[in-house]
Protein backbone atom coordinates (compact mmCIF):
# COMPACT_ATOMS: atom_id res chain seq x y z
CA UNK A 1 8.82 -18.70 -45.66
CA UNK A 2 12.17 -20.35 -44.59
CA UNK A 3 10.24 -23.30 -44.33
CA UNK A 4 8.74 -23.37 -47.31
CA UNK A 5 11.96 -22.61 -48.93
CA UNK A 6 13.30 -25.63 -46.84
CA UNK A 7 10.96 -28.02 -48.25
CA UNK A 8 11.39 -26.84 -52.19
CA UNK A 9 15.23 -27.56 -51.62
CA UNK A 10 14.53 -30.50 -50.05
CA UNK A 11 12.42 -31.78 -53.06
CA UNK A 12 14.56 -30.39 -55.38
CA UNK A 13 17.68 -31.69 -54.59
CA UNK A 14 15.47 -35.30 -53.18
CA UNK A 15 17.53 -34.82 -49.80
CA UNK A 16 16.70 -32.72 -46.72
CA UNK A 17 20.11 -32.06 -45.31
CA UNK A 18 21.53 -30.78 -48.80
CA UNK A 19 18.09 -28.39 -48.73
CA UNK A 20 18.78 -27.24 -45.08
CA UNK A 21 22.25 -26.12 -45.84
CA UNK A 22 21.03 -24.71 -49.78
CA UNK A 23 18.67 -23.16 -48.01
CA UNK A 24 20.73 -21.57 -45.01
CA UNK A 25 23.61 -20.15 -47.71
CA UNK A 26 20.21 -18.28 -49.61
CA UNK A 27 18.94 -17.12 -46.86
CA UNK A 28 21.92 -15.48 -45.91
């Protein structure tokens, strides 16, 4: 699931290190 989440931020946003931290502050 994290990594899912990961990868919709990542294409979201069209950059992977902007996902990885979006994704870190909602997982927390």
């Amino acid at each position: 699931m994290l990594k899912q989440g990961k990868n919709i931020y990542a294409i979201e946003t069209d950059n992977p290190l902007l996902g990885e931290f979006i994704a870190e502050k909602g997982s927390k």
